[in-house]
PDB file of N, CA and C in Angstrom:
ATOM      1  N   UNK A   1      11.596  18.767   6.340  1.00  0.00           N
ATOM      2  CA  UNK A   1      10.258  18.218   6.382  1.00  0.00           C
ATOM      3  C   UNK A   1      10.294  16.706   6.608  1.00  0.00           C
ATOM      4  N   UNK A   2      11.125  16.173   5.872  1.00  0.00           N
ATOM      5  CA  UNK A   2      11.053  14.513   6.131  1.00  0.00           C
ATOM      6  C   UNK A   2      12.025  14.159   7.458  1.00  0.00           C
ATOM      7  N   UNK A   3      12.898  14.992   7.776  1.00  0.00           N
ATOM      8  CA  UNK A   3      13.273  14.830   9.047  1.00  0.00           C
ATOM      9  C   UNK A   3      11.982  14.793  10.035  1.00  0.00           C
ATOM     10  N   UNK A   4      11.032  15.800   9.993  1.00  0.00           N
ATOM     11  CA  UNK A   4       9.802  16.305  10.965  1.00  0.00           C
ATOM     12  C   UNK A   4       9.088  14.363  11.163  1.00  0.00           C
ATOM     13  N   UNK A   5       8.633  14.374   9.568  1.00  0.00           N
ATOM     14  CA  UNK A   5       7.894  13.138   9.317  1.00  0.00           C
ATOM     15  C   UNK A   5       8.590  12.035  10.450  1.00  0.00           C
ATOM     16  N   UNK A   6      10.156  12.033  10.382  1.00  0.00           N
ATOM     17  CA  UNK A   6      10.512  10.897  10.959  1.00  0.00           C
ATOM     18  C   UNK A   6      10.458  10.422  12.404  1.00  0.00           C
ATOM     19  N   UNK A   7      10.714  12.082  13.030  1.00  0.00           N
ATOM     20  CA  UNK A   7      10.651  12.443  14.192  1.00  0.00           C
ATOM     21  C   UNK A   7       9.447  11.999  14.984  1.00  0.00           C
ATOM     22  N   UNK A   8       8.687  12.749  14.302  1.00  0.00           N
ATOM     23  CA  UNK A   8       7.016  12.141  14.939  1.00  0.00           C
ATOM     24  C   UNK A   8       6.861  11.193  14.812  1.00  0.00           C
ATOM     25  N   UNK A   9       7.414  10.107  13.601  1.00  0.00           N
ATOM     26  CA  UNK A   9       7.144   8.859  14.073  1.00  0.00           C
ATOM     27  C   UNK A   9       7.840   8.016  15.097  1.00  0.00           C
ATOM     28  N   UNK A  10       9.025   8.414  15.298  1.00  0.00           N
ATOM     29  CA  UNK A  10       9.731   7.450  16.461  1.00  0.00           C
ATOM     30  C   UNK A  10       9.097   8.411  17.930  1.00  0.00           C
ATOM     31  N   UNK A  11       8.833   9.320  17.756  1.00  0.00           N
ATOM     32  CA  UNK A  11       7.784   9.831  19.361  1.00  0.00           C
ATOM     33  C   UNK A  11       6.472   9.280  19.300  1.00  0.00           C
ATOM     34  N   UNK A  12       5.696   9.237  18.125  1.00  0.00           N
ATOM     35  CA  UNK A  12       4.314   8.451  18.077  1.00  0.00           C
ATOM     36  C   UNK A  12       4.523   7.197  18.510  1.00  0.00           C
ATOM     37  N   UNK A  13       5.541   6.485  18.201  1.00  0.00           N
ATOM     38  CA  UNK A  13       5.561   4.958  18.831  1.00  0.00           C
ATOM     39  C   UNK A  13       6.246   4.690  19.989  1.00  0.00           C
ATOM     40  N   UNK A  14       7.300   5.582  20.535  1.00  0.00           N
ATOM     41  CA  UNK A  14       7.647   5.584  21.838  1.00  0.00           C
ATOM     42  C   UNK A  14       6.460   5.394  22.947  1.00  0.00           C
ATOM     43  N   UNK A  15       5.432   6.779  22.322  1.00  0.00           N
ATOM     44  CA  UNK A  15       4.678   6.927  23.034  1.00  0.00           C
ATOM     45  C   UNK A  15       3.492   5.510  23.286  1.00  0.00           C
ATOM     46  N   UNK A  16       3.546   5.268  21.924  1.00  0.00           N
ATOM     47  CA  UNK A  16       2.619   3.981  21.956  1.00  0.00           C
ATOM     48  C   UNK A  16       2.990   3.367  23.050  1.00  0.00           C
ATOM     49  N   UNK A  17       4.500   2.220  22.906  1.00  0.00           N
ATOM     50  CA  UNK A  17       5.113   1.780  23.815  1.00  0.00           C
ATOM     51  C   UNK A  17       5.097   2.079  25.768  1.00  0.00           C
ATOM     52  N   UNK A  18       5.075   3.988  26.027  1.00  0.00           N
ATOM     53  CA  UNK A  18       4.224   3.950  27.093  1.00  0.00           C
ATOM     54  C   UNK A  18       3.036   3.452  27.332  1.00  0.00           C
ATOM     55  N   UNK A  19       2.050   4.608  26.811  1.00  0.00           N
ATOM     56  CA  UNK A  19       0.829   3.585  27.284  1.00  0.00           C
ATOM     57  C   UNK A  19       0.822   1.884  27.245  1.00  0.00           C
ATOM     58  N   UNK A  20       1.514   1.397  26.007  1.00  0.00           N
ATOM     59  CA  UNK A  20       0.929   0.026  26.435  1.00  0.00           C
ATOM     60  C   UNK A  20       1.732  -0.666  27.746  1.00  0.00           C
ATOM     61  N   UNK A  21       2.600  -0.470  27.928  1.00  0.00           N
ATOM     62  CA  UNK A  21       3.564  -0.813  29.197  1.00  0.00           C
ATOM     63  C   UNK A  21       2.523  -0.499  30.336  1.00  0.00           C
ATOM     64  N   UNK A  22       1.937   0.857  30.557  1.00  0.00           N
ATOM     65  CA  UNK A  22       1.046   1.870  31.387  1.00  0.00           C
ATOM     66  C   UNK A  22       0.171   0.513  31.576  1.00  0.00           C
ATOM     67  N   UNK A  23      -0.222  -0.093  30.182  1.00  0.00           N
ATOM     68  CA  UNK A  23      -1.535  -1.101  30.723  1.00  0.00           C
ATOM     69  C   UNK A  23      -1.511  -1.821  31.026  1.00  0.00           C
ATOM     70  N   UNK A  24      -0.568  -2.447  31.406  1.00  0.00           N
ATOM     71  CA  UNK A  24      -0.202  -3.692  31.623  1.00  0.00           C
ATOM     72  C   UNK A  24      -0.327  -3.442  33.441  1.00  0.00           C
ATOM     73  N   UNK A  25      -0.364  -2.405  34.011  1.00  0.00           N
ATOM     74  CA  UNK A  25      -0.799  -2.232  35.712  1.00  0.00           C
ATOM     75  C   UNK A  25      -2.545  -2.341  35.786  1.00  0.00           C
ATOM     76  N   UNK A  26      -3.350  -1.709  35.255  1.00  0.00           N
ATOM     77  CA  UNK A  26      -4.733  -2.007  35.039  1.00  0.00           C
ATOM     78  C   UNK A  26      -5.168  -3.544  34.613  1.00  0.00           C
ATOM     79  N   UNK A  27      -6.073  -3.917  35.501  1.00  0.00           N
ATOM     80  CA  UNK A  27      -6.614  -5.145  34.620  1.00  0.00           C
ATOM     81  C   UNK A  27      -7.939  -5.304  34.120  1.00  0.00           C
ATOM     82  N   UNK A  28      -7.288  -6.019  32.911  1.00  0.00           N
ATOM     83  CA  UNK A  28      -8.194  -6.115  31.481  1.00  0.00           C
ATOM     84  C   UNK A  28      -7.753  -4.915  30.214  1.00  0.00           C
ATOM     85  N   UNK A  29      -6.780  -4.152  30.822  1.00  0.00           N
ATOM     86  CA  UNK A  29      -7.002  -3.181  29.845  1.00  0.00           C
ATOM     87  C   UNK A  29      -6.436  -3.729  28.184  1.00  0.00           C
ATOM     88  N   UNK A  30      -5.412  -4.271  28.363  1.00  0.00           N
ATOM     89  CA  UNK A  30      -4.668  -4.870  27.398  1.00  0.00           C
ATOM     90  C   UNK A  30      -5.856  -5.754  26.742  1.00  0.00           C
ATOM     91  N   UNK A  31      -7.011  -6.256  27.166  1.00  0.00           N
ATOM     92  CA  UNK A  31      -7.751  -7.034  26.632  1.00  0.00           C
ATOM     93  C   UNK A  31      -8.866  -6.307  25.983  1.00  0.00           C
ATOM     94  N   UNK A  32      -8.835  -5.016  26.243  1.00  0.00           N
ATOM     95  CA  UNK A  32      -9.318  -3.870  25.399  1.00  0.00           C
ATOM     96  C   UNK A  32      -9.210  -4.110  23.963  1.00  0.00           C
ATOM     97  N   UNK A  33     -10.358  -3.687  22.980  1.00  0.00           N
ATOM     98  CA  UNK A  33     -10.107  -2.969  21.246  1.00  0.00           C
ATOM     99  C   UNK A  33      -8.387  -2.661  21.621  1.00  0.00           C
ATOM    100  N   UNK A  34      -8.455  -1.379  22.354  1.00  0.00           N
ATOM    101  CA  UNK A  34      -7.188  -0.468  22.554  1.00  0.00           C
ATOM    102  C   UNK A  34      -6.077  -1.487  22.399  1.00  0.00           C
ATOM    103  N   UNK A  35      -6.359  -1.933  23.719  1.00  0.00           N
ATOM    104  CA  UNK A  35      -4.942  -2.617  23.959  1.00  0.00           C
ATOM    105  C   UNK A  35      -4.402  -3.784  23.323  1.00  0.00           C
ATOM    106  N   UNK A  36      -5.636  -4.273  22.542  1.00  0.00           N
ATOM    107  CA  UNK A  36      -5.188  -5.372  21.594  1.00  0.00           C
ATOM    108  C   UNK A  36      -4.187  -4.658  20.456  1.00  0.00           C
ATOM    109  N   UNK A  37      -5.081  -3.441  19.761  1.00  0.00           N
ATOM    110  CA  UNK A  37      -4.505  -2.611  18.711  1.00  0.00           C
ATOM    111  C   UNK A  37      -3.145  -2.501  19.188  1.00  0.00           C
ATOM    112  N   UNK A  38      -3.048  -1.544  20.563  1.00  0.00           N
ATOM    113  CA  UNK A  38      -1.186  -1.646  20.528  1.00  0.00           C
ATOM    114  C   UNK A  38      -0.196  -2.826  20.837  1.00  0.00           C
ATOM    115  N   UNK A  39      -1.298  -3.861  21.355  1.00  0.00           N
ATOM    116  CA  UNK A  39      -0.293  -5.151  21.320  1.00  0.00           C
ATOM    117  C   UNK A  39       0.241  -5.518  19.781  1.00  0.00           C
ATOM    118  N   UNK A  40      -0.843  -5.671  19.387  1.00  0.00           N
ATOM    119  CA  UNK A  40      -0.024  -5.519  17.682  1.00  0.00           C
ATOM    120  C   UNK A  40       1.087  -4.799  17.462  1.00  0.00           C
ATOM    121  N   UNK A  41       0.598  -3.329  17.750  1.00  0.00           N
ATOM    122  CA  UNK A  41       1.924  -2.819  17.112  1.00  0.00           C
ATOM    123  C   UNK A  41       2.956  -3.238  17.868  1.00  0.00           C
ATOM    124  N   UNK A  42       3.056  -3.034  18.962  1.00  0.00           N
ATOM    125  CA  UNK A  42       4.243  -3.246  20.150  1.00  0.00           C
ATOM    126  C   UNK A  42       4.807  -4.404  20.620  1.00  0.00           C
ATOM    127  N   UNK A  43       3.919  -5.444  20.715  1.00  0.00           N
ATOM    128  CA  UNK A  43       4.396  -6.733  21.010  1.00  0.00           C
ATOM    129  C   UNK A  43       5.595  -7.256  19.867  1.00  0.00           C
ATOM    130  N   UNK A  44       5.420  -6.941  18.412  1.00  0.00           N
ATOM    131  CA  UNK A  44       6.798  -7.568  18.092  1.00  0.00           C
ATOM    132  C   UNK A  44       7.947  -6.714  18.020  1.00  0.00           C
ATOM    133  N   UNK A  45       8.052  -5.773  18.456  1.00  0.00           N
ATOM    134  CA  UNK A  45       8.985  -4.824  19.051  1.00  0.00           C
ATOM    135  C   UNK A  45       9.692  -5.710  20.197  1.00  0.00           C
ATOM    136  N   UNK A  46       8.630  -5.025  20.734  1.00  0.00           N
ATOM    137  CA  UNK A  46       8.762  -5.850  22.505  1.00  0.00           C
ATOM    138  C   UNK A  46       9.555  -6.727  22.378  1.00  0.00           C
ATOM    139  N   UNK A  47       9.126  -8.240  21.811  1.00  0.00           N
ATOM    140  CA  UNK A  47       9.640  -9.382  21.400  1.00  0.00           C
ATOM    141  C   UNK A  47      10.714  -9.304  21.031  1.00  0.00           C
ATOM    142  N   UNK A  48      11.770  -8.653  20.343  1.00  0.00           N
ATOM    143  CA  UNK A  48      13.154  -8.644  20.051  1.00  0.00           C
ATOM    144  C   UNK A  48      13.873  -8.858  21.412  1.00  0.00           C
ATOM    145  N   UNK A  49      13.616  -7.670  21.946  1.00  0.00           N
ATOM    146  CA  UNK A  49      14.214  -7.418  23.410  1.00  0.00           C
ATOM    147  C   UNK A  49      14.287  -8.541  24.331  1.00  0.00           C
ATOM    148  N   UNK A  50      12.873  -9.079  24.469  1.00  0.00           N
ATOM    149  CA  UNK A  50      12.352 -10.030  25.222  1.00  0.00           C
ATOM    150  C   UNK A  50      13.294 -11.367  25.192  1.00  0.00           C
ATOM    151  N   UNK A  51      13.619 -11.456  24.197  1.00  0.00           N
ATOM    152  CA  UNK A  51      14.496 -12.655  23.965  1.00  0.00           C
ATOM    153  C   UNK A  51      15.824 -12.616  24.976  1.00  0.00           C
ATOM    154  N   UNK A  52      16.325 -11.334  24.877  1.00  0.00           N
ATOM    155  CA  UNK A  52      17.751 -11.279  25.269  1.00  0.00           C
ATOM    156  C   UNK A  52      18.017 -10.928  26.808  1.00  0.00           C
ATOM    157  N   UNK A  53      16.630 -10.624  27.609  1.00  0.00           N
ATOM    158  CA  UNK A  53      16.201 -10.017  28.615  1.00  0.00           C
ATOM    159  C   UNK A  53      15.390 -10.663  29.547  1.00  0.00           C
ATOM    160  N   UNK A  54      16.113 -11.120  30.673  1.00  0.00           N
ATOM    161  CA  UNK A  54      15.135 -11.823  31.012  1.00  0.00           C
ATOM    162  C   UNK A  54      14.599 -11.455  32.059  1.00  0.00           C
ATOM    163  N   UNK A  55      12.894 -11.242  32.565  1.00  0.00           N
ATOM    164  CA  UNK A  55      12.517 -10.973  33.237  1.00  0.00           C
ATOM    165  C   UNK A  55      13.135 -10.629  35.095  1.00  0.00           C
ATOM    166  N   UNK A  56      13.083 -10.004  35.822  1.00  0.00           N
ATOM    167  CA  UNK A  56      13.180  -9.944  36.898  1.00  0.00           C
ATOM    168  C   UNK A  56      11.868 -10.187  37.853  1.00  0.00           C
ATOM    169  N   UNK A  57      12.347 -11.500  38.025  1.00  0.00           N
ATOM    170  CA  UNK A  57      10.693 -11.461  39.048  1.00  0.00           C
ATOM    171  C   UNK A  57       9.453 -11.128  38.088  1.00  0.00           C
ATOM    172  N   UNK A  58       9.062 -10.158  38.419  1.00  0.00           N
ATOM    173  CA  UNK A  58       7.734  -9.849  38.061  1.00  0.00           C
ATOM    174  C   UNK A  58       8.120  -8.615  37.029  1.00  0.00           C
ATOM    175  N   UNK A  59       9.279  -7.924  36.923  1.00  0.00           N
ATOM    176  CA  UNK A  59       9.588  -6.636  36.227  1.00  0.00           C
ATOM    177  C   UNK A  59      10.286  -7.066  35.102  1.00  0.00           C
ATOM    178  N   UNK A  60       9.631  -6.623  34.189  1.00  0.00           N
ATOM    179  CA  UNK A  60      10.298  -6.870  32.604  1.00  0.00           C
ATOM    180  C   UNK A  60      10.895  -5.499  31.765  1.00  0.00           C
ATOM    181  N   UNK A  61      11.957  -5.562  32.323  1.00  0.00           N
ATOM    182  CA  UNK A  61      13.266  -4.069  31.605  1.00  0.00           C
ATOM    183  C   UNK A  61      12.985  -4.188  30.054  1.00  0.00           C
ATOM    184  N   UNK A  62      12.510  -5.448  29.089  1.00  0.00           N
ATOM    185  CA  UNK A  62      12.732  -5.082  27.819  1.00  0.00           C
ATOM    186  C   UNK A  62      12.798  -4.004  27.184  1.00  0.00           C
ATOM    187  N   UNK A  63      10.494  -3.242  27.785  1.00  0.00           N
ATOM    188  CA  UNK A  63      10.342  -2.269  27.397  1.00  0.00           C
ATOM    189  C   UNK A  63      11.333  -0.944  27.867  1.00  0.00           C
ATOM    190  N   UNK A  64      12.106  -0.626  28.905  1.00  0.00           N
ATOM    191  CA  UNK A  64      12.759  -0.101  28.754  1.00  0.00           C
ATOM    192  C   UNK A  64      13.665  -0.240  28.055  1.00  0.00           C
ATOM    193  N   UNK A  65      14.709  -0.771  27.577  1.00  0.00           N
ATOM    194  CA  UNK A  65      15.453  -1.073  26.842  1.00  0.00           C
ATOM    195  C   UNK A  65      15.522  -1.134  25.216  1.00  0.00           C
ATOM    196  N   UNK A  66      13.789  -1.287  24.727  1.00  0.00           N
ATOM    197  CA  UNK A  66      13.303  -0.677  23.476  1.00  0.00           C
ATOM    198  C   UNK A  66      13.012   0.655  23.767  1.00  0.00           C
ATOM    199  N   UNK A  67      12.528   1.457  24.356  1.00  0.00           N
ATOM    200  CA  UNK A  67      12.522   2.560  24.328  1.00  0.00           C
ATOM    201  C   UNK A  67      13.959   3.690  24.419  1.00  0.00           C
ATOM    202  N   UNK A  68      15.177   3.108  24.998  1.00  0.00           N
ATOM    203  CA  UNK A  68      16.341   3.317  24.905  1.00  0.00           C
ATOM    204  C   UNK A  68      16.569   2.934  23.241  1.00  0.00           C
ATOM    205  N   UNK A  69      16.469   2.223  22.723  1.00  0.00           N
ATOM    206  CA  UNK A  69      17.103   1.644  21.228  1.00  0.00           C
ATOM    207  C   UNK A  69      16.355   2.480  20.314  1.00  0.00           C
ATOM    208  N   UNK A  70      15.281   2.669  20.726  1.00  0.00           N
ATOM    209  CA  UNK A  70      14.195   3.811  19.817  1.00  0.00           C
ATOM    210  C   UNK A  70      14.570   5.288  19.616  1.00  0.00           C
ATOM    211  N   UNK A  71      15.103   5.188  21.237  1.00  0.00           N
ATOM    212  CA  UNK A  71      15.952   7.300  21.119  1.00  0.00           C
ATOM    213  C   UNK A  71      16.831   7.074  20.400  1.00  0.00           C
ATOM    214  N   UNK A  72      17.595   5.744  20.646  1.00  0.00           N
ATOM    215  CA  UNK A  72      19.347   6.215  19.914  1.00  0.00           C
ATOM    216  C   UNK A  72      19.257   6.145  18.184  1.00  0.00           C
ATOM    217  N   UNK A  73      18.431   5.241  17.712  1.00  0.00           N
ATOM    218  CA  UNK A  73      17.778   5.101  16.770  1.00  0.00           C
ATOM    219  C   UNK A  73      17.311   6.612  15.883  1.00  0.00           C
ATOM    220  N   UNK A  74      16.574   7.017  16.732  1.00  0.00           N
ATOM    221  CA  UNK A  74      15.906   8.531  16.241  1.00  0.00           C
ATOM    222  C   UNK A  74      16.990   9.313  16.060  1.00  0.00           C
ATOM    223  N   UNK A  75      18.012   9.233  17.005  1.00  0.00           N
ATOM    224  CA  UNK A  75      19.348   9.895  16.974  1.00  0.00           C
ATOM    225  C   UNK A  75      20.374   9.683  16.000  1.00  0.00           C
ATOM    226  N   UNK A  76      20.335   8.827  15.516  1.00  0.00           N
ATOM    227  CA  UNK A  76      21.367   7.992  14.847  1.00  0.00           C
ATOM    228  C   UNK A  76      20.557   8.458  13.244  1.00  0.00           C
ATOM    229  N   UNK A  77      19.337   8.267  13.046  1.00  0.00           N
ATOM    230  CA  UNK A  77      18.631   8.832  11.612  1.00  0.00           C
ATOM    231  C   UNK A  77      18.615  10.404  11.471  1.00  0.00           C
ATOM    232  N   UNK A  78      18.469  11.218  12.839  1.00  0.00           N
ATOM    233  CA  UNK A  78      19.042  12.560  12.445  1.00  0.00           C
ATOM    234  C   UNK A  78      20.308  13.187  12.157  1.00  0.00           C
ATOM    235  N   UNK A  79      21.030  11.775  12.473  1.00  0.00           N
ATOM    236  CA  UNK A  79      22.939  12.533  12.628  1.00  0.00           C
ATOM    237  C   UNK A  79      23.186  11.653  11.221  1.00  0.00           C
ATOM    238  N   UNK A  80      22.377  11.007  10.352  1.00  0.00           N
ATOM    239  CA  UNK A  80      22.867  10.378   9.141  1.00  0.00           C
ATOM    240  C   UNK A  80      21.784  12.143   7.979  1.00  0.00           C
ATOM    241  N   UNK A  81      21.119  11.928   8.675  1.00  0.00           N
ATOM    242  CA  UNK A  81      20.048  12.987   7.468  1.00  0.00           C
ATOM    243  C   UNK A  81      20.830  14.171   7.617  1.00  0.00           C
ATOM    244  N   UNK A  82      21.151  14.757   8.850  1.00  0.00           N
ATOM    245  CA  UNK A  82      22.382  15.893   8.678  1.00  0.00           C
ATOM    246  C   UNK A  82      24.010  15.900   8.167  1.00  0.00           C
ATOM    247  N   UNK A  83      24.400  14.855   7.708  1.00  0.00           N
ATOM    248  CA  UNK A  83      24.961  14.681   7.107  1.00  0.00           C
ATOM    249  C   UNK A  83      24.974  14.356   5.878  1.00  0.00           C
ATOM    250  N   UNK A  84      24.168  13.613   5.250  1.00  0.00           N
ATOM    251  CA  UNK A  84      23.566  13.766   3.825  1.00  0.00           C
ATOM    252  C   UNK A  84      22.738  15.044   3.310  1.00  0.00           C
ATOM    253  N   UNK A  85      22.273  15.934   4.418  1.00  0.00           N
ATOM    254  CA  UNK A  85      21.391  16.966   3.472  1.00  0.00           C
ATOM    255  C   UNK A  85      22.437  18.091   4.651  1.00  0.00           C
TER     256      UNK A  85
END
């Protein structure tokens, strides 16, 4: 069960992390209620990455690169919980 709990949360925020990436092609959306709400959550995520990553031109890999750290992450808390339980 608390495996389940954990699961859904690193897919609930992956997913966050899409869409808000998603909004960043629309304009204004990010300037949305919405998109403010997931800048919150996501932007200091984002921001870790951001530091070490530096833009290409106009294409910013961070968010990929948090979303990579997020699977291995999810991976890494199920291969510790199967081993403790």
């Amino acid at each position: 069960m608390l495996l389940s709990i954990i699961s859904t949360a690193f897919t609930v925020y992956s997913f966050a992390l899409i869409i808000y990436i998603l909004m960043s092609w629309f304009p204004g959306a990010r300037q949305s209620a919405f998109g403010e709400m997931l800048g919150r959550i996501c932007e200091p995520y984002l921001d870790v990455f951001r530091r070490f990553i530096p833009p290409l031109g106009m294409i910013d890999l961070s968010p990929i690169v948090g979303i990579i750290v997020l699977r291995l992450a999810e991976s890494g808390v199920r291969t510790i919980y199967f081993m403790i339980f």
